[in-house]
Every structure is written in C-alpha cells, then in structure tokens.
N, C-alpha and C. Protein backbone atom coordinates (compact mmCIF):
# COMPACT_ATOMS: atom_id res chain seq x y z
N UNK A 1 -6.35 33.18 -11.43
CA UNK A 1 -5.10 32.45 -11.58
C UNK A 1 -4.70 32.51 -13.05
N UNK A 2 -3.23 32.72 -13.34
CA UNK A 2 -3.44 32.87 -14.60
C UNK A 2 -2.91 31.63 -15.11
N UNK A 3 -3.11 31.82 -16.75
CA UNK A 3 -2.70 30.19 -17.79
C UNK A 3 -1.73 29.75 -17.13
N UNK A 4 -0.20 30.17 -16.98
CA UNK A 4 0.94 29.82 -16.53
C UNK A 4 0.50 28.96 -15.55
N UNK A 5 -0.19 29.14 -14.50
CA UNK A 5 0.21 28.93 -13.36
C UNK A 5 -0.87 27.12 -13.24
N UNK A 6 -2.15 27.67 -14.20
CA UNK A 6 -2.67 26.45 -14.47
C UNK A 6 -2.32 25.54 -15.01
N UNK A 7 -1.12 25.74 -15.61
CA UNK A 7 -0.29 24.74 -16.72
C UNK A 7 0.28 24.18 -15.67
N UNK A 8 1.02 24.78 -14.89
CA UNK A 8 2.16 23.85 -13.66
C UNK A 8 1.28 23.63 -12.73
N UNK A 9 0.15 23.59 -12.09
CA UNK A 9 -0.52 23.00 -11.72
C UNK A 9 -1.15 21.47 -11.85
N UNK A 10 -1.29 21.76 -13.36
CA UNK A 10 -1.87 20.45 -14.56
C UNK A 10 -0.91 19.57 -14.18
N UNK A 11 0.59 20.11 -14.30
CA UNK A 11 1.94 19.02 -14.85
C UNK A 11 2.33 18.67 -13.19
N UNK A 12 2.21 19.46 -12.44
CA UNK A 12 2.39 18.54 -10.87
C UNK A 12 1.39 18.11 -10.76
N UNK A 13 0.02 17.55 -11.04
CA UNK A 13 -0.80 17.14 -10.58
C UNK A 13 -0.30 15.50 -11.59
N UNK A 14 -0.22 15.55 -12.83
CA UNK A 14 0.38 14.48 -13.81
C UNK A 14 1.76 13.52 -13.05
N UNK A 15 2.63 14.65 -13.07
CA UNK A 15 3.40 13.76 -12.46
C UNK A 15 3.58 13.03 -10.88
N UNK A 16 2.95 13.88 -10.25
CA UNK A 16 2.25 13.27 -8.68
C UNK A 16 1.26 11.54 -9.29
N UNK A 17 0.41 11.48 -9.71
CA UNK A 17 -0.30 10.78 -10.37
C UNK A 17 0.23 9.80 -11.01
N UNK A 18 1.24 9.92 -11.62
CA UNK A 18 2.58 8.92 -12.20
C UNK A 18 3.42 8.21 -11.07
N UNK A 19 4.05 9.43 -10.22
CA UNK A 19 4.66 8.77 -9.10
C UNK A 19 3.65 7.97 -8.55
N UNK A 20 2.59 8.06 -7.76
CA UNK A 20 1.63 7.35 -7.08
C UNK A 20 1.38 5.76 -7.57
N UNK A 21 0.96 5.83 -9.36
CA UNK A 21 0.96 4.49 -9.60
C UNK A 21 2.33 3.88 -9.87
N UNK A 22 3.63 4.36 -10.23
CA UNK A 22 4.89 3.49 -9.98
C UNK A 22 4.98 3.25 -8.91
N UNK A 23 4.98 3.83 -7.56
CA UNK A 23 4.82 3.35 -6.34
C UNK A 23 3.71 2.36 -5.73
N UNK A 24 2.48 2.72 -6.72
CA UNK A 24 1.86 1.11 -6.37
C UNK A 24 2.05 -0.12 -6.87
N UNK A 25 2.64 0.01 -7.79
CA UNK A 25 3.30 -1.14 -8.93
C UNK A 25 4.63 -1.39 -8.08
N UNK A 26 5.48 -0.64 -7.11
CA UNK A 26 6.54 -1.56 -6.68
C UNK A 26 6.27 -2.01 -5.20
N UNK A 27 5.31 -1.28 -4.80
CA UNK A 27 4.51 -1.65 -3.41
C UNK A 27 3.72 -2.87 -3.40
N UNK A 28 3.04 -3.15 -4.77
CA UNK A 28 2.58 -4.71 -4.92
C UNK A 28 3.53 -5.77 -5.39
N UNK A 29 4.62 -5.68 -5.73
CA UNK A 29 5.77 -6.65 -5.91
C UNK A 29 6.32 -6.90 -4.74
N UNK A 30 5.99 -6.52 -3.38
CA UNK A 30 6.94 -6.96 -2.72
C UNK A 30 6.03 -8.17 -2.09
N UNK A 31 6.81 -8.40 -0.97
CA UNK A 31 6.98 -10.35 -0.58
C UNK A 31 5.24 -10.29 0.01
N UNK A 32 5.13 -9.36 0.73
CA UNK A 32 3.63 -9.61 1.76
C UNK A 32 2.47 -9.52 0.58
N UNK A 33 2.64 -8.07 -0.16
CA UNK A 33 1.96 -8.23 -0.80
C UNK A 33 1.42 -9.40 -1.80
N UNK A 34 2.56 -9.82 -2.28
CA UNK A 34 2.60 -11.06 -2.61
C UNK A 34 1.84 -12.38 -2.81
N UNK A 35 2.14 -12.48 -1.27
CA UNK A 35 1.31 -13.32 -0.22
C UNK A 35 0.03 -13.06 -0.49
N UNK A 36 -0.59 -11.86 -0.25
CA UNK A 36 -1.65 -11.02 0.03
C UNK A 36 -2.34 -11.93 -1.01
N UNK A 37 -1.68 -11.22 -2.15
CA UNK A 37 -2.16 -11.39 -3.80
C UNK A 37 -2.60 -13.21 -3.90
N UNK A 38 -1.42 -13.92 -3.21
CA UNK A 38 -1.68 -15.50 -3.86
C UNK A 38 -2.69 -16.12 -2.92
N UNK A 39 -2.98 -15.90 -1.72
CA UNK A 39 -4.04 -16.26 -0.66
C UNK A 39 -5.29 -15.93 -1.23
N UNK A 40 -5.87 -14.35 -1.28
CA UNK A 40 -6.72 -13.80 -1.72
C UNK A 40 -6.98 -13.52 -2.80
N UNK A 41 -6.51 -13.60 -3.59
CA UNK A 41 -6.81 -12.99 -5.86
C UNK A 41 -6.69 -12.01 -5.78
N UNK A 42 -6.62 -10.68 -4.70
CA UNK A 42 -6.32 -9.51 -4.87
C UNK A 42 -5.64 -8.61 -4.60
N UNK A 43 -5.32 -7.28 -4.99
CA UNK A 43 -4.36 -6.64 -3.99
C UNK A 43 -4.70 -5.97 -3.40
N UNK A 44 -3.78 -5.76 -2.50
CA UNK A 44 -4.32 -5.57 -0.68
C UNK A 44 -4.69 -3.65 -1.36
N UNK A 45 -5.26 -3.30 -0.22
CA UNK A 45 -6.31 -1.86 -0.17
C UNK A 45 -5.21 -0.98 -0.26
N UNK A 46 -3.86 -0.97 0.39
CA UNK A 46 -2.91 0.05 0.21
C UNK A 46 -2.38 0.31 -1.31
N UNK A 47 -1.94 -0.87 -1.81
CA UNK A 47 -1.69 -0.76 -3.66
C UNK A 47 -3.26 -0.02 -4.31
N UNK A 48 -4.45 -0.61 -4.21
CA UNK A 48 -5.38 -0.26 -4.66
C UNK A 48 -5.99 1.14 -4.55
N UNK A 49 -5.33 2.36 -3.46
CA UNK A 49 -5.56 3.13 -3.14
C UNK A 49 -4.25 4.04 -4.18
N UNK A 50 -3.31 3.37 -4.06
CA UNK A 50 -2.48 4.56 -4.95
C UNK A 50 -2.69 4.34 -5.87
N UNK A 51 -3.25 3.16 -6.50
CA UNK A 51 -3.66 2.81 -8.19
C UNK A 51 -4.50 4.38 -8.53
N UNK A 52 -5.60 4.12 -7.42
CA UNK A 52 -6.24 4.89 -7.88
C UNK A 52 -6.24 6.33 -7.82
N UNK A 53 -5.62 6.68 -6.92
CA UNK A 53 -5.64 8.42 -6.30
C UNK A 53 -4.38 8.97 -7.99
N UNK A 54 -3.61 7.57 -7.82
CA UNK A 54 -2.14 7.98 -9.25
C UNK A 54 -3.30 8.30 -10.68
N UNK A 55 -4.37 7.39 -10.79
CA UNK A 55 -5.03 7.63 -11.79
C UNK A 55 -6.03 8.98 -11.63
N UNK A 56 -5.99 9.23 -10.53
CA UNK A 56 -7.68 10.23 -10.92
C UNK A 56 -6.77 11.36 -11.06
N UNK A 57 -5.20 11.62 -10.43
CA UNK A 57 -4.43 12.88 -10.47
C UNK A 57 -4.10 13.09 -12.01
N UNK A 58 -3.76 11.78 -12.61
CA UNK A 58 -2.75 12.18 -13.67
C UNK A 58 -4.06 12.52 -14.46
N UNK A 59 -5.03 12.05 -14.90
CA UNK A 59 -6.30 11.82 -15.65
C UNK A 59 -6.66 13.38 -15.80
N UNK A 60 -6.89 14.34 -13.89
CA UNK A 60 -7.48 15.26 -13.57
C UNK A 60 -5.83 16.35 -13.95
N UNK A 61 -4.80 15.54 -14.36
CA UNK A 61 -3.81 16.88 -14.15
C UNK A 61 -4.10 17.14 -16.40
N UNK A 62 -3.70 16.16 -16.85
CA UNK A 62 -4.04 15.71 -18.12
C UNK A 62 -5.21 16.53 -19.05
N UNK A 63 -6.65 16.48 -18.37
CA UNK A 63 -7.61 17.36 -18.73
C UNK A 63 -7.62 18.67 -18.54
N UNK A 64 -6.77 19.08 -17.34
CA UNK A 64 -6.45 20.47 -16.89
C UNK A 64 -5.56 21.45 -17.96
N UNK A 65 -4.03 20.90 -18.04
CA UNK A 65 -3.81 21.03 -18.91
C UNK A 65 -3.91 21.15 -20.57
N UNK A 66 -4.78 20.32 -21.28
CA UNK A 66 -5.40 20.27 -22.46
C UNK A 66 -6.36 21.19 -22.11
N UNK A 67 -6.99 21.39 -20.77
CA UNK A 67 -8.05 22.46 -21.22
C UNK A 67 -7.72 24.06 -21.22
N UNK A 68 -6.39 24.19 -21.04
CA UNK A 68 -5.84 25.67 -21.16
C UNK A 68 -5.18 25.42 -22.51
C-alpha cells in the first residue's frame, strides 16, 4: 500500500473517531439518557461504546498517520 493511501486511511480513521465521540456527547444529552445518568451515576453502555470505539479510531488514525 503506498504512503498516500496510508495517509487517507490515517485521516478517515481520525475523523470517523471524532464523529463517533460528538455523537456520543449528543447521544448522552438527551432526555433518557439523562434519566439514565441521574438514577444510576452513569452513562448508559450505548454513549460508552462510542466514547470509546471514537477514541481508539482517532488515537489509532493519529499514530498511523505520524507514523508515515
């Protein structure tokens, strides 16, 4: 595969990873979640799942890139 192609690889993997956690950040503002959050202290498994998949992409697109 060549550099090029690992570079736009890197930068859709970054910005996939970005989208994911703004979408868990407006997915935990809403009303249930909410709820979720003030009953239990935490947020529910669906926010907590894009927290994280948004972080390991942008993290894994981030190192990809810097490493070409």
């Amino acid at each position: 595969m060549g550099n090029t192609m690992k570079k736009i690889v890197a930068l859709v993997l970054t910005v996939i990873g970005i989208g994911f956690v703004v979408w868990g950040y407006e997915l935990s503002t809403s009303v249930g979640s909410q709820v979720t959050q003030a009953v239990t202290g935490a947020h529910t498994d669906k926010v907590m799942a894009y927290y994280i998949f948004g972080a390991v992409s942008c993290v894994i697109g981030i190192y990809l890139f810097k490493k070409n």
